[in-house]
N, C-alpha and C. Protein backbone atom coordinates (compact mmCIF):
# COMPACT_ATOMS: atom_id res chain seq x y z
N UNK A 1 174.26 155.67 -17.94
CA UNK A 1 174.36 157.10 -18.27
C UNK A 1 173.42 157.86 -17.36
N UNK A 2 174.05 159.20 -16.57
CA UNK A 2 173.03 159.45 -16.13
C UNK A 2 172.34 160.96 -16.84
N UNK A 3 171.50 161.50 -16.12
CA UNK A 3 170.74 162.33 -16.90
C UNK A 3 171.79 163.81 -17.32
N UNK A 4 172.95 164.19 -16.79
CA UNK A 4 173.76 165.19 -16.83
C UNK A 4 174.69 164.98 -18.16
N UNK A 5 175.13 163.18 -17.82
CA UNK A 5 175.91 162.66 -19.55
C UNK A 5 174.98 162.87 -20.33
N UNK A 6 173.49 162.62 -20.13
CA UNK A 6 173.01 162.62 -21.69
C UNK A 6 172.75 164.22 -22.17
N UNK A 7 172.45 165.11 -21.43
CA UNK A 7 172.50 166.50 -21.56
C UNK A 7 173.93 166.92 -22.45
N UNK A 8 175.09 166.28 -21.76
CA UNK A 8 176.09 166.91 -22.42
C UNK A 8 176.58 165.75 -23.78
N UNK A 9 175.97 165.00 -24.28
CA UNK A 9 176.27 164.22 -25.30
C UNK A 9 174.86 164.54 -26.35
N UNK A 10 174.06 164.90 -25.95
CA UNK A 10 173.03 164.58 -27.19
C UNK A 10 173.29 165.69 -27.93
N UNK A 11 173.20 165.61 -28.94
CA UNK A 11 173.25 166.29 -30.67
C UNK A 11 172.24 166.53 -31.44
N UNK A 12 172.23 167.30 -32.12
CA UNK A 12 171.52 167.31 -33.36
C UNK A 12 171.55 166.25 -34.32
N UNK A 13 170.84 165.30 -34.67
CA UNK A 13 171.57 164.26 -35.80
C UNK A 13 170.49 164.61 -36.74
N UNK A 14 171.49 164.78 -38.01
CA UNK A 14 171.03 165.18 -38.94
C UNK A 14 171.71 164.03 -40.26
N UNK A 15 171.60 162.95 -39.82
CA UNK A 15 171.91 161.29 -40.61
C UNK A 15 172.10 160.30 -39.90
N UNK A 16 170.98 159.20 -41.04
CA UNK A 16 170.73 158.11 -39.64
C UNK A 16 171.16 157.15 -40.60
N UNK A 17 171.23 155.92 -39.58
CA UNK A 17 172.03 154.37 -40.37
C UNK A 17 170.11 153.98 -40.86
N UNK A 18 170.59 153.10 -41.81
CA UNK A 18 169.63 152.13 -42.58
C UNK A 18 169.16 151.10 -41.46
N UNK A 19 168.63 151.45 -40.24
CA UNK A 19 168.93 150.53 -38.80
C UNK A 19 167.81 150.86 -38.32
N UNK A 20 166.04 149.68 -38.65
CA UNK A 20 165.16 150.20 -37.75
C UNK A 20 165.63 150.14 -36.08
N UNK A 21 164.46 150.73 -35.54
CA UNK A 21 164.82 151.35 -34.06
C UNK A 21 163.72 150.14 -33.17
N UNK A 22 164.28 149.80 -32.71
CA UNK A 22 163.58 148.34 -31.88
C UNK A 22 162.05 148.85 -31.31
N UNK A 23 161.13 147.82 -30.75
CA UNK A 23 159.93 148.50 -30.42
C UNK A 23 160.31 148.52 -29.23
N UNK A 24 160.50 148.18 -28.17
CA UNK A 24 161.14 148.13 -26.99
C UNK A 24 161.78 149.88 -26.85
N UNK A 25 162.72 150.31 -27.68
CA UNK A 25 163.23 151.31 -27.25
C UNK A 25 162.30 152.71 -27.84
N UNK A 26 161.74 152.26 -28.72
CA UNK A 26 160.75 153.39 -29.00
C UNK A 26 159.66 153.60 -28.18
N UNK A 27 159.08 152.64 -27.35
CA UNK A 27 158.19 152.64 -26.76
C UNK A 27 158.82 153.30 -25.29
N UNK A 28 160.71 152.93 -24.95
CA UNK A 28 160.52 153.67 -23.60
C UNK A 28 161.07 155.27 -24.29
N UNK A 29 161.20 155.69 -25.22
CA UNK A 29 161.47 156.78 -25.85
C UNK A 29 159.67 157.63 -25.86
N UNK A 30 159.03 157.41 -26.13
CA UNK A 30 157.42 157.54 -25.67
C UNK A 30 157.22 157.77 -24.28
N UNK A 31 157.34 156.81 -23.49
CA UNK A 31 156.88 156.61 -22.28
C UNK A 31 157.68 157.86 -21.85
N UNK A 32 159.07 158.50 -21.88
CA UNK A 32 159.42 159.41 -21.37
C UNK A 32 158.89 160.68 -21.54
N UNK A 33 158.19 160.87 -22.51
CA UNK A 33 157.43 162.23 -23.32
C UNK A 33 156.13 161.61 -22.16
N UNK A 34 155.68 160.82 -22.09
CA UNK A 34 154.18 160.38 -21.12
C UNK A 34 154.44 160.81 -19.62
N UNK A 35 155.95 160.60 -19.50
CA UNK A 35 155.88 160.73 -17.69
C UNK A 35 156.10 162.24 -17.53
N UNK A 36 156.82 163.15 -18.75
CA UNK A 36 156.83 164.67 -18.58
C UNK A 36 155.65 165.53 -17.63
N UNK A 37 156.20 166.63 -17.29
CA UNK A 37 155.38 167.39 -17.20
C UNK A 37 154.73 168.47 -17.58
N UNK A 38 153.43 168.66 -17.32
CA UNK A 38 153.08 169.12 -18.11
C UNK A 38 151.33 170.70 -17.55
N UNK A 39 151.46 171.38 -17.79
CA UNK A 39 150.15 172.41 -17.26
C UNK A 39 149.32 171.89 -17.12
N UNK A 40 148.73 171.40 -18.75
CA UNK A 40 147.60 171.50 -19.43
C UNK A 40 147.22 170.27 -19.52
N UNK A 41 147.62 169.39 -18.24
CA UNK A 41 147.10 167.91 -18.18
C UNK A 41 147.48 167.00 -19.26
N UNK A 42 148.17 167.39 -19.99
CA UNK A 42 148.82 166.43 -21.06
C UNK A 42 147.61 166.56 -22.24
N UNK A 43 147.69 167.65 -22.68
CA UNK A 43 146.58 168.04 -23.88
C UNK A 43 147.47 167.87 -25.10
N UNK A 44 147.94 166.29 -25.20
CA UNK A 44 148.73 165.97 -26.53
C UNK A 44 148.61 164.61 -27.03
N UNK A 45 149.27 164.73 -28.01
CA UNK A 45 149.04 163.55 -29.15
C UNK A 45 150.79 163.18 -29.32
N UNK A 46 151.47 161.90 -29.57
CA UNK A 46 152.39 161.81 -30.48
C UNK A 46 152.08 160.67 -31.61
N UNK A 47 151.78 161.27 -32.15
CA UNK A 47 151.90 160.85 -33.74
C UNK A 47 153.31 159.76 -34.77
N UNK A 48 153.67 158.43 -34.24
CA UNK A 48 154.96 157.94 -34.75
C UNK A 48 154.58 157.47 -36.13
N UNK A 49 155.82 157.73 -36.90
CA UNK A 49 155.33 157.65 -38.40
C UNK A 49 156.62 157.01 -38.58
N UNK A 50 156.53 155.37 -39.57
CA UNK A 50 157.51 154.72 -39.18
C UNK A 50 157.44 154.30 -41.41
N UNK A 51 156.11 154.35 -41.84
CA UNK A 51 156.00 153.93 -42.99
C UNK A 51 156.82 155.40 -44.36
N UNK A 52 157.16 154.25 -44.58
CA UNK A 52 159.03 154.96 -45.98
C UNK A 52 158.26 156.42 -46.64
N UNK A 53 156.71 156.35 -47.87
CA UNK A 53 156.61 157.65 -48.16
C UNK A 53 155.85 158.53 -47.06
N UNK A 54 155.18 158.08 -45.74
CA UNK A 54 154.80 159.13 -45.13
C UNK A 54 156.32 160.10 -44.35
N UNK A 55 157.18 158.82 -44.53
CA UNK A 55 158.23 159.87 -43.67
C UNK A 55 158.85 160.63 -45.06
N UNK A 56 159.00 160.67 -46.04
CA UNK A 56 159.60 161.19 -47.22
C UNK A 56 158.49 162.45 -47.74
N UNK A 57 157.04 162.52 -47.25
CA UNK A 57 156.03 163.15 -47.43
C UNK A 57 156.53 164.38 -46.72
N UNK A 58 156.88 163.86 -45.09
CA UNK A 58 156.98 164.59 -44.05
C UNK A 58 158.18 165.53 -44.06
N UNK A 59 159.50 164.74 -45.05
CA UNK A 59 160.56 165.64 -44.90
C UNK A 59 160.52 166.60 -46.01
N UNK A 60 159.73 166.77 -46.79
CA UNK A 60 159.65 167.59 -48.00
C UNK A 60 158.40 168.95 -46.84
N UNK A 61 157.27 168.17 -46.40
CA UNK A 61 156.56 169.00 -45.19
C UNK A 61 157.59 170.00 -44.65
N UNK A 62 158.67 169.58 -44.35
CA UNK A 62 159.80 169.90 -43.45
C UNK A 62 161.05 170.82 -43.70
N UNK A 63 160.37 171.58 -45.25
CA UNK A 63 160.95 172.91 -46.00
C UNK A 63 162.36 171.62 -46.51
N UNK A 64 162.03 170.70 -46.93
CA UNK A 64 162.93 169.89 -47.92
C UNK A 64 163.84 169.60 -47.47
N UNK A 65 163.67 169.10 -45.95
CA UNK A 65 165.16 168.29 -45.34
C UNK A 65 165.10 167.47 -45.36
N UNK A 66 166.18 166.75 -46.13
CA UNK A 66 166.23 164.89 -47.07
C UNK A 66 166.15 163.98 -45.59
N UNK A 67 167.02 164.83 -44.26
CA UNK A 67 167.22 163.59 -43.31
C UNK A 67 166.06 163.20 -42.92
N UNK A 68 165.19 164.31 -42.70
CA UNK A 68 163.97 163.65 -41.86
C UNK A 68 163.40 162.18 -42.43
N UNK A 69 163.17 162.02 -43.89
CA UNK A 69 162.95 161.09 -44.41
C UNK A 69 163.75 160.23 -43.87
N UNK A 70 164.72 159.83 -44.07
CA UNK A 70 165.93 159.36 -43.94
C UNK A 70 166.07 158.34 -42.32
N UNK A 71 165.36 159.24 -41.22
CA UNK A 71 165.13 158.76 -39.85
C UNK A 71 164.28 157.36 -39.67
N UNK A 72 164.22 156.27 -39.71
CA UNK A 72 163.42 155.24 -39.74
C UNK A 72 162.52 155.59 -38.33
N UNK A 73 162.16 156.72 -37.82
CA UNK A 73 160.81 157.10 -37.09
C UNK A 73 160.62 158.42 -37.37
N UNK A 74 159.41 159.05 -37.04
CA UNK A 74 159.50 160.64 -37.21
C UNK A 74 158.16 160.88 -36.56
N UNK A 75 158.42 161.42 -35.70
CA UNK A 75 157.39 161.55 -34.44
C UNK A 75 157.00 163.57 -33.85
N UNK A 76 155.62 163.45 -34.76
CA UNK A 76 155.01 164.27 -34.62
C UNK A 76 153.94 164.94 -33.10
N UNK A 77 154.64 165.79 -32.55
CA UNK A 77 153.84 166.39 -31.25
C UNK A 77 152.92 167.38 -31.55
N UNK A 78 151.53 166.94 -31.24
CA UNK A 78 150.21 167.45 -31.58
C UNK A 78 149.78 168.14 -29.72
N UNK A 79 149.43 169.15 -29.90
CA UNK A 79 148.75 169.81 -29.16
C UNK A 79 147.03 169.56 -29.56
N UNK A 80 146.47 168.74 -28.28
CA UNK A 80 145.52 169.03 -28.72
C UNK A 80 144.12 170.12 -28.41
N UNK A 81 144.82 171.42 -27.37
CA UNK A 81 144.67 172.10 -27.19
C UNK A 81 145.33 173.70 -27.13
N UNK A 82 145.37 173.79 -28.81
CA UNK A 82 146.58 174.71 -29.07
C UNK A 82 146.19 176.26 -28.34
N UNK A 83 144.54 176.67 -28.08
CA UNK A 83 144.92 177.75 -27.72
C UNK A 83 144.79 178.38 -26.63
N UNK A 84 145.15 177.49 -25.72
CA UNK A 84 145.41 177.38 -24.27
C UNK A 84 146.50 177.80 -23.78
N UNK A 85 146.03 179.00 -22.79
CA UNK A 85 147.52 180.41 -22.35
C UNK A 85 147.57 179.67 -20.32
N UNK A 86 148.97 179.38 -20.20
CA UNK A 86 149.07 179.85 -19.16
C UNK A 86 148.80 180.61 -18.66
N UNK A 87 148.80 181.12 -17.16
CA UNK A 87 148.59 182.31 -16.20
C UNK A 87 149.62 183.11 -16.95
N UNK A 88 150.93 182.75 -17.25
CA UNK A 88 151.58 184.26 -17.57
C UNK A 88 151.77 184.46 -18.88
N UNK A 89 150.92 183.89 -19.38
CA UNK A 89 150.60 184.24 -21.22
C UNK A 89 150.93 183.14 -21.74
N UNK A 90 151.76 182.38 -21.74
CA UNK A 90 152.31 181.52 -22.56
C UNK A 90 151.71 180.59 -23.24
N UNK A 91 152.24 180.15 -24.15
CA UNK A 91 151.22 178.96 -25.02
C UNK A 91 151.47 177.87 -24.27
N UNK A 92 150.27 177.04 -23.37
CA UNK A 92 150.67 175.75 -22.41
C UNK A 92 151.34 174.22 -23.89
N UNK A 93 150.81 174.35 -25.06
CA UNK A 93 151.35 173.60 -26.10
C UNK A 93 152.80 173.06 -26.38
N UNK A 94 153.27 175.00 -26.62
CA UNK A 94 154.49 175.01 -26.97
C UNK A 94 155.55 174.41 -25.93
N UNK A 95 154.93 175.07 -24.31
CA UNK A 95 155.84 174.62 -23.12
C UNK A 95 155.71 173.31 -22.88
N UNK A 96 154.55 172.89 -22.90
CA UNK A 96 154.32 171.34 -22.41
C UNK A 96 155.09 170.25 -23.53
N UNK A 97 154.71 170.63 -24.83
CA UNK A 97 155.68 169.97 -25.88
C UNK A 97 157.03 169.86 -25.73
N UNK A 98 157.31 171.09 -25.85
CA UNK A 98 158.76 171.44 -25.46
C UNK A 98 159.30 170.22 -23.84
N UNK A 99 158.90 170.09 -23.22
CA UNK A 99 159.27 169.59 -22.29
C UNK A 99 159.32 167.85 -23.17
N UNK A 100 157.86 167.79 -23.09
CA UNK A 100 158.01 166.09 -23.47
C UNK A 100 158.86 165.82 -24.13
N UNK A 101 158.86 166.77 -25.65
CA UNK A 101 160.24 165.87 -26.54
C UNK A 101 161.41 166.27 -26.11
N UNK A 102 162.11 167.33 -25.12
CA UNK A 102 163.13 167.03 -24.55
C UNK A 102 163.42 166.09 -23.74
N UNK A 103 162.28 165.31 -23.00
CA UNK A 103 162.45 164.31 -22.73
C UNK A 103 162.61 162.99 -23.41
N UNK A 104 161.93 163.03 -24.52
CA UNK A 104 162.36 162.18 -25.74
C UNK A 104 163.77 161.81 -25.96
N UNK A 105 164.37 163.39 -26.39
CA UNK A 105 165.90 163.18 -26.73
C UNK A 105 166.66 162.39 -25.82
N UNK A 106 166.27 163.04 -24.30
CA UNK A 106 167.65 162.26 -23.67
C UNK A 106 167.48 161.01 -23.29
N UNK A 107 166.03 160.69 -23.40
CA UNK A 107 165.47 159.18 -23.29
C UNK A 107 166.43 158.39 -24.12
N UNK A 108 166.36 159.20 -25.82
CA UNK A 108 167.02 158.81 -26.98
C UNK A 108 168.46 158.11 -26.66
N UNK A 109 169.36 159.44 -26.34
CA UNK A 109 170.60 159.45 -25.89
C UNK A 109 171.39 158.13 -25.41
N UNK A 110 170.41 158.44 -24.20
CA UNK A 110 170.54 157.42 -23.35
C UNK A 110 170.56 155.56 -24.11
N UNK A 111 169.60 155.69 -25.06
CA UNK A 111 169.69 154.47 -25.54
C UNK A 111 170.58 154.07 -26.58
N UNK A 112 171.34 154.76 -26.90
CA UNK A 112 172.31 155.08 -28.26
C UNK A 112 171.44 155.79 -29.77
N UNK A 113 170.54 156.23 -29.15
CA UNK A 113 169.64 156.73 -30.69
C UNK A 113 169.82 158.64 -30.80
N UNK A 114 170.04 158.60 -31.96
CA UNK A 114 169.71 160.48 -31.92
C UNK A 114 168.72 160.51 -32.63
N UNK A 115 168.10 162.14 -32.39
CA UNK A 115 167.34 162.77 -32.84
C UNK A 115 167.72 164.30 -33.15
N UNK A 116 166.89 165.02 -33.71
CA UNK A 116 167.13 166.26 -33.81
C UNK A 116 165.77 167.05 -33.94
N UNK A 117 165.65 168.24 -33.09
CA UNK A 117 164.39 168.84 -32.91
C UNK A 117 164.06 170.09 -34.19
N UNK A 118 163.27 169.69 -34.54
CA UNK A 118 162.59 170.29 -36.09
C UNK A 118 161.80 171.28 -35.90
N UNK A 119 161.79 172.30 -36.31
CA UNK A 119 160.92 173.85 -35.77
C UNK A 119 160.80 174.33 -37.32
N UNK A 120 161.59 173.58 -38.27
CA UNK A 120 161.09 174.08 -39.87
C UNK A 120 160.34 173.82 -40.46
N UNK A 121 158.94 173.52 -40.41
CA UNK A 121 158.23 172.64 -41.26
C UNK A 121 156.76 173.43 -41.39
N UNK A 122 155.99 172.90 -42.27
CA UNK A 122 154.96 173.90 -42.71
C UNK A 122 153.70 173.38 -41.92
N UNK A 123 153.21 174.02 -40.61
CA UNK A 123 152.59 172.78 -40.08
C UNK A 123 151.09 172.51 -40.38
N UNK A 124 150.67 173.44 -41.10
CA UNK A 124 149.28 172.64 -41.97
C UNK A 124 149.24 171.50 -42.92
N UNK A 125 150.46 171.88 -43.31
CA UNK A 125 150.98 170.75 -44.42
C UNK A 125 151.15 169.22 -43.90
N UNK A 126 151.88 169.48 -42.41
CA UNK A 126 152.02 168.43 -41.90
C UNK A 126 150.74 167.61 -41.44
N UNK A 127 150.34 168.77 -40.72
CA UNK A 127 148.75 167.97 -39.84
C UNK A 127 147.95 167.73 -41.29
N UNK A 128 148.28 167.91 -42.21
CA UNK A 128 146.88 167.36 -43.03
C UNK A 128 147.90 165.99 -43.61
N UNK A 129 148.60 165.81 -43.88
CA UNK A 129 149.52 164.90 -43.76
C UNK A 129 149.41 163.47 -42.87
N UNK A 130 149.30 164.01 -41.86
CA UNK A 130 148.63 163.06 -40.78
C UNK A 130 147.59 162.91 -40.45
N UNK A 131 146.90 163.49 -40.93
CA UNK A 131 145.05 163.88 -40.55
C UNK A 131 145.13 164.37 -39.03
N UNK A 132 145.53 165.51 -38.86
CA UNK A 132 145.58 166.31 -37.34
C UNK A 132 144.44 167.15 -37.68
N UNK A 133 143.23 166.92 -36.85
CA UNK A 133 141.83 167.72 -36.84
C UNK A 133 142.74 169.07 -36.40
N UNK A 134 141.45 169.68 -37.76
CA UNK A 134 141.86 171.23 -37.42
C UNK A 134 141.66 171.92 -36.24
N UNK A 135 141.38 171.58 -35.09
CA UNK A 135 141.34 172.14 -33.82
C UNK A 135 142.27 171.66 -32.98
N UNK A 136 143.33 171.10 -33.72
CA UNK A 136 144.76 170.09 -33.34
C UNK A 136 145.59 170.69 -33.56
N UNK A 137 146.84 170.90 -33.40
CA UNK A 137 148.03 171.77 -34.03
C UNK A 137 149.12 170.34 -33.99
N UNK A 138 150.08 170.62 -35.33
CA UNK A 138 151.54 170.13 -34.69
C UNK A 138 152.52 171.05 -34.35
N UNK A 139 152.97 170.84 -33.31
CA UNK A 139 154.01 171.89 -32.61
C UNK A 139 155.78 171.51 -32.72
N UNK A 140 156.07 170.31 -33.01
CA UNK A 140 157.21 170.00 -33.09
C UNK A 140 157.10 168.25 -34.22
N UNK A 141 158.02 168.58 -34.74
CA UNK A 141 158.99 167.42 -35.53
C UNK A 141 160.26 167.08 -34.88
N UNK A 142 159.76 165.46 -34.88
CA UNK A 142 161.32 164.31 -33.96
C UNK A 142 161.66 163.76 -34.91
N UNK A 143 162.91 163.38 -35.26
CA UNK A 143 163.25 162.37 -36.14
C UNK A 143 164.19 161.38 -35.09
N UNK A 144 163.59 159.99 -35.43
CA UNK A 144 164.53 159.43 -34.57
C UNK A 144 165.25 157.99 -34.81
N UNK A 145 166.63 158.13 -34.68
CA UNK A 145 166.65 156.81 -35.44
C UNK A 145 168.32 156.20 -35.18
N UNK A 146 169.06 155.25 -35.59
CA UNK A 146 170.49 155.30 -34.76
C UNK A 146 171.47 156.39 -35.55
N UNK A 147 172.51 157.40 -35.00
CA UNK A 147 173.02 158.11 -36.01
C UNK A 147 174.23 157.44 -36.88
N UNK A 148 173.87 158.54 -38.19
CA UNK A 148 175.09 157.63 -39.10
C UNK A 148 175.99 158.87 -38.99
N UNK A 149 176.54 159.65 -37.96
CA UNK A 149 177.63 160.77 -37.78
C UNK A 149 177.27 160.64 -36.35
N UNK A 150 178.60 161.57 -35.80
CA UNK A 150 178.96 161.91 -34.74
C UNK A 150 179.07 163.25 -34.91
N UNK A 151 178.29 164.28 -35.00
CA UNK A 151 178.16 165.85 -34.66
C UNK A 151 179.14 166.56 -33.30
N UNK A 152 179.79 167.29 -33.80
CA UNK A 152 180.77 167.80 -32.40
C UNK A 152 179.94 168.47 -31.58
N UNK A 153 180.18 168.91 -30.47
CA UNK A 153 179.36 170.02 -29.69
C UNK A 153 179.70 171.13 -30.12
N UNK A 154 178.21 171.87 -30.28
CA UNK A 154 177.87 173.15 -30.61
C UNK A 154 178.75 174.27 -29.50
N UNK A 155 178.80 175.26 -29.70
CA UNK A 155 179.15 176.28 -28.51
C UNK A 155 178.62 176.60 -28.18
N UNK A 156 178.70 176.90 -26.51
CA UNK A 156 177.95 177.13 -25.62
C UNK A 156 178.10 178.86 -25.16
N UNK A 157 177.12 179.17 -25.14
CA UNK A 157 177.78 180.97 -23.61
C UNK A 157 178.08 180.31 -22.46
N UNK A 158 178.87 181.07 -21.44
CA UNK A 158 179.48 180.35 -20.44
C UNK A 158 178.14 181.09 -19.74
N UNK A 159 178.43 180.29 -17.94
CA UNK A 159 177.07 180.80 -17.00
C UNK A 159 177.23 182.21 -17.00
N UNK A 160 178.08 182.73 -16.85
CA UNK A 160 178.16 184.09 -16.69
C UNK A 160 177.31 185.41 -17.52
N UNK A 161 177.55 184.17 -18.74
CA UNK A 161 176.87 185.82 -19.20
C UNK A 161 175.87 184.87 -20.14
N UNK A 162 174.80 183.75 -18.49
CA UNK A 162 173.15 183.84 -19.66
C UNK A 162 172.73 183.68 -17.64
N UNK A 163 173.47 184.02 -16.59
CA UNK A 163 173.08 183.79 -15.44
C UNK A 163 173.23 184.74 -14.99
N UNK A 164 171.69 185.42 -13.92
CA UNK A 164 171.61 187.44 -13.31
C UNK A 164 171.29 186.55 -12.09
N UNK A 165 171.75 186.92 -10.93
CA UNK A 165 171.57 186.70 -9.48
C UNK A 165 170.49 188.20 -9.16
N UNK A 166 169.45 187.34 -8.64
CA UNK A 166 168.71 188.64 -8.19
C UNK A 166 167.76 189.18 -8.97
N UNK A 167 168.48 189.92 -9.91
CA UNK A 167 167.38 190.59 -10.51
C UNK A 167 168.29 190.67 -12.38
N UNK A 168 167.48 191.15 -13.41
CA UNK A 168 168.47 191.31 -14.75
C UNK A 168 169.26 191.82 -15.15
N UNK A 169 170.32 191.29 -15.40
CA UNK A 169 171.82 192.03 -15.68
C UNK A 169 172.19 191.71 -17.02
């Protein structure tokens, strides 16, 4: 598979099989969030949470979505320098995160595993959950695990109208 198939196949999975996830493939599912890039020198943590009530802790954390539990991994991205601005304002956390666990997913993809990227969750609740020092943030929830559905593709805007040549149109 190359990196364009897994772009256009990965999903949201929101139900996983009763099927732990090998250490072998979790570990190159990791390693892809490690080789990302990143501003802020890699000012992060991932946090894999593989034990039954911390992940059932985590999906109730997670404004009460049963799947997260449900994922036989659930892999928490800690900034450990949350209030660190790029040159053009930006939170280097959110971007640098953002990158790694998209690299996660298609790492995922690629291996036959889904995931789905979690932005609902209460994240004090979580980091105390995990013991994330309060000068730590969590910035994203992974759930990852083999899927028990096949999710259709979402709809897309065509290039046209999310692409300005030049200048904003």
């Amino acid at each position: 598979m190359n990196v364009m198939e897994a772009i256009k196949t990965r999903r949201s999975v929101r139900s996983y099989q009763d099927k732990p996830v090998e250490p072998e493939k979790l570990q190159q599912v990791l390693e892809a969030a490690r080789l990302a890039p990143s501003a802020s020198n890699q000012d992060w943590k991932f946090i894999v949470v593989q034990d039954t009530g911390t992940r059932q802790a985590l999906a109730k954390a997670c404004h009460n979505q049963a799947f997260i539990g449900q994922a036989p991994v659930v892999i928490a991205a800690c900034s450990t320098n949350p209030s660190q601005l790029m040159p053009s304002g930006q939170s280097t956390a959110a971007v640098d995160l953002a990158i790694a666990v998209d690299h996660m997913t298609l790492a995922a993809v690629e291996l036959g595993l889904g995931t789905c990227w979690i932005g609902a969750f209460d994240a004090p609740a979580v980091g105390k959950l995990l013991d994330v020092p309060d000068d730590c943030a969590v910035v994203h929830v992974l759930p990852l695990g083999y899927p028990a559905e096949s999710p259709p593709a979402r709809p897309r805007k065509s290039a046209s109208e999310i692409v300005c040549n030049e200048k904003f149109s």
